[in-house]
Protein backbone atom coordinates (compact mmCIF):
# COMPACT_ATOMS: atom_id res chain seq x y z
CA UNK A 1 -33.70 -22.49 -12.54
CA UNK A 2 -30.43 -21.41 -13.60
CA UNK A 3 -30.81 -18.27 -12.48
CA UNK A 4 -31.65 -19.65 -9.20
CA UNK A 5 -28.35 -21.54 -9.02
CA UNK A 6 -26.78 -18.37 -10.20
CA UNK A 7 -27.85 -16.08 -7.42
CA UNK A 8 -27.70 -18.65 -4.90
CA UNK A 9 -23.73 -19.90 -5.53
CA UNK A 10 -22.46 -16.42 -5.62
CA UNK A 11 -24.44 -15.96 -2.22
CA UNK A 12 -22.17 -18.83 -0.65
CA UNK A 13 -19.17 -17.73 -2.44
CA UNK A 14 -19.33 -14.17 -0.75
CA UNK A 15 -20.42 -15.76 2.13
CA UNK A 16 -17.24 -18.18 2.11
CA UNK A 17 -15.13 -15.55 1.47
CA UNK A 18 -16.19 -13.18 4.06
CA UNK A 19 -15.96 -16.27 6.68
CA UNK A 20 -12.06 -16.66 5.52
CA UNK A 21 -11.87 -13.29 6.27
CA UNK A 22 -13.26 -13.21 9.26
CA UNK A 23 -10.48 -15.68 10.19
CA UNK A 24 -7.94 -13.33 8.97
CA UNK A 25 -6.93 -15.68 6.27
CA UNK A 26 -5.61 -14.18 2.74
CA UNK A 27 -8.88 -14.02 0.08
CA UNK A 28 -6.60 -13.58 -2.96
CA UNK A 29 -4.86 -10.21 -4.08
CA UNK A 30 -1.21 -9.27 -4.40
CA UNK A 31 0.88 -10.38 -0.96
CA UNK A 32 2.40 -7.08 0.09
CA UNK A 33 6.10 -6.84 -0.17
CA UNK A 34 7.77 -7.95 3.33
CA UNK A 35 5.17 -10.42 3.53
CA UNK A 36 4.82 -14.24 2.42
CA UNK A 37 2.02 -16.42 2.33
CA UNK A 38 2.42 -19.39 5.43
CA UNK A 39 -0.49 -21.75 5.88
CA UNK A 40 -3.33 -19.68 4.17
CA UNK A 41 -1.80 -16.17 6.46
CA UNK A 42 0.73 -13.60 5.95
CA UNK A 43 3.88 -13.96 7.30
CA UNK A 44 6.71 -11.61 7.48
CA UNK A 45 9.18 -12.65 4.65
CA UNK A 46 12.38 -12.05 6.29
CA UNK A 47 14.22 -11.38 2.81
CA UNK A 48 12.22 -8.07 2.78
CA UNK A 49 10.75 -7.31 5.50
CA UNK A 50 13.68 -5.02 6.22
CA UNK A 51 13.26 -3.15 3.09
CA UNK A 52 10.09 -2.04 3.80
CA UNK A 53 11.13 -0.88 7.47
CA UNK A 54 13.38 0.83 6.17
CA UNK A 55 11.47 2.80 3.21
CA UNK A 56 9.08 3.67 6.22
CA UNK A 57 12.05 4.72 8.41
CA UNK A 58 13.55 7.00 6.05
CA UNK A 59 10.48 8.59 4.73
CA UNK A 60 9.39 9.54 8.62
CA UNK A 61 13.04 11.03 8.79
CA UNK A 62 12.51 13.26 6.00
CA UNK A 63 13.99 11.26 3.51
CA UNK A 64 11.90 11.95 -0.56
CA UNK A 65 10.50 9.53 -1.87
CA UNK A 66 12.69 10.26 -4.90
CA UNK A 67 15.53 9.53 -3.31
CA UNK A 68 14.70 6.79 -1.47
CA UNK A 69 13.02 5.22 -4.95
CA UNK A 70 16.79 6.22 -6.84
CA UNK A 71 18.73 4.30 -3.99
CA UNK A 72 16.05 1.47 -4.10
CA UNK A 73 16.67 0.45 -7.53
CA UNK A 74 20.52 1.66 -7.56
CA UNK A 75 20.80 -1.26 -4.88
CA UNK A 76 18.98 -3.52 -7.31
CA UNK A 77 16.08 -3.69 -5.11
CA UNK A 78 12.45 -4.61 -6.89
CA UNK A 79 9.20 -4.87 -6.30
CA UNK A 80 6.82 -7.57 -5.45
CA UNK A 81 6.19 -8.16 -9.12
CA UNK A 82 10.24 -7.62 -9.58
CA UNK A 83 9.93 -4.35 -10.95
CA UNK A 84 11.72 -1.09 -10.12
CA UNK A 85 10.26 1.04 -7.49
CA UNK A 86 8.41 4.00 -8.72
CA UNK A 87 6.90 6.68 -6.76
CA UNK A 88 3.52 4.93 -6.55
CA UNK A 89 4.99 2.09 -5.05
CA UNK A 90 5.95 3.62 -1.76
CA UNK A 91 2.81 5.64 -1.84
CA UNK A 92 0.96 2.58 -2.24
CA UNK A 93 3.08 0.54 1.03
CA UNK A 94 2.98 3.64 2.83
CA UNK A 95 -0.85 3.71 3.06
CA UNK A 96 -1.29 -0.21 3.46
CA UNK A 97 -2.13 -0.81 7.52
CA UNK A 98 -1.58 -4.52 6.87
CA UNK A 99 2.42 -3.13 8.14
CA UNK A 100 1.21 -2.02 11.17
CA UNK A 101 -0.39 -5.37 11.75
CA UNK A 102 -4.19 -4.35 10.45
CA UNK A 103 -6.39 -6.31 8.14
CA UNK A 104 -9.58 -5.41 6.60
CA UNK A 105 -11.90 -6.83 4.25
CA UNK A 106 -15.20 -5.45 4.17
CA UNK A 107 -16.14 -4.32 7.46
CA UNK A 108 -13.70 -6.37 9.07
CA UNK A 109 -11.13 -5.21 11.10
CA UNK A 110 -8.45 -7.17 13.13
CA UNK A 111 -5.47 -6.65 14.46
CA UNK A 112 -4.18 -9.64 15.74
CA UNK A 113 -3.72 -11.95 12.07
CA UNK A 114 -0.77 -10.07 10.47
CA UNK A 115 2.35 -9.62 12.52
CA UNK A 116 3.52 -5.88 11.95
CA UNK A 117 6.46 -5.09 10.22
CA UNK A 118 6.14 -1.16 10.97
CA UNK A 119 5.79 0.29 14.38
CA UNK A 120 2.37 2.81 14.86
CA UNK A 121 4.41 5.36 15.73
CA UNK A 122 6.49 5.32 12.74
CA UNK A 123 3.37 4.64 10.67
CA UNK A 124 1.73 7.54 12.06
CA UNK A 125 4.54 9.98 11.12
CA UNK A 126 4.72 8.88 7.93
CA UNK A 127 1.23 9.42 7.56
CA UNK A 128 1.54 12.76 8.77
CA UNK A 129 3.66 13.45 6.52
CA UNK A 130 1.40 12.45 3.14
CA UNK A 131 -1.01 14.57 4.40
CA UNK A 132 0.75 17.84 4.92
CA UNK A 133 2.40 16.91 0.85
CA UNK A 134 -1.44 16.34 -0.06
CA UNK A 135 -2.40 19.42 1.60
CA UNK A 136 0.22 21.57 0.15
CA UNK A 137 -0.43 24.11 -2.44
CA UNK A 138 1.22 24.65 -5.14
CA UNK A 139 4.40 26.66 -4.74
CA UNK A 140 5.42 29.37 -6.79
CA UNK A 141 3.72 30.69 -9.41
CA UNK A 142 1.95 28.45 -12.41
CA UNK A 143 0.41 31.24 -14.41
CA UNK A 144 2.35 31.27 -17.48
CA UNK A 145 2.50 33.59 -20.27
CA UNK A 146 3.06 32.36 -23.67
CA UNK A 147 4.41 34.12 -26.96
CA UNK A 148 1.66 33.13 -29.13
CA UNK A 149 -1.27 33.30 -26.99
CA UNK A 150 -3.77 35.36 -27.75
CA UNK A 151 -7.27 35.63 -27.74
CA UNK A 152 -9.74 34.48 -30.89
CA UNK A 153 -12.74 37.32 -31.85
């Protein structure tokens, strides 16, 4: 019996949260920074909204992410938690399409419940950009040769 009752409520709890989703309503997680929660939705958070545009805008300039992280926190901004921007961090926001105006949960996809902060087209070249950095090899050369390495017989 109880494991009746078990199986059964978590059936309508995924089922209630997948029908919230389908309505393109938040189902819990961290807001992403630029946004604010309005009425159940995300809305952009004009406060920092215009931080993220412009992490995105200087990154698809050719802007580092180390430098753009350095002037970040020199300028005292923080994250959504109020921490200082790390690397991850933009990593992280630049791979979220919720700033283009995309949410998806599941197999859902829509793209008219979160009002973009980012244009595609800048999206897209910062995309570009993490992949050619993740398809990068290594430069230089790693093989080092140490004083005391030797081999064991």
């Amino acid at each position: 019996m109880a494991e009746y009752f078990s199986v059964d409520l978590s059936e309508k709890v995924r089922a209630g949260v997948y029908q919230t989703a389908l309505k393109g309503k938040t189902i819990g997680g961290q807001t992403p920074l630029g946004y604010k929660i309005v009425n159940d939705k995300l809305e952009i958070d004009p406060i920092t909204a215009p931080i993220v545009r412009e992490a995105f805008e200087r990154y698809a300039k050719g802007e580092t992410v180390a430098s753009i992280c350095e002037d970040f926190n020199r300028r005292g901004f923080r994250s959504k938690r109020g921490a200082k921007f790390n690397k991850n961090s933009f990593h992280h926001m630049f791979k979220n399409k919720k700033y283009i105006g995309v949410f998806t949960y599941s197999d859902i996809v829509r793209k008219d419940v979160v009002p973009p902060i980012v244009s595609q087209e800048v999206f897209n070249k910062v995309q570009s950009k993490l992949n050619k950095r993740k398809a990068a090899p290594a430069s230089g050369n790693t093989k080092v040769d140490y004083r005391l390495t030797f081999k064991l017989v």
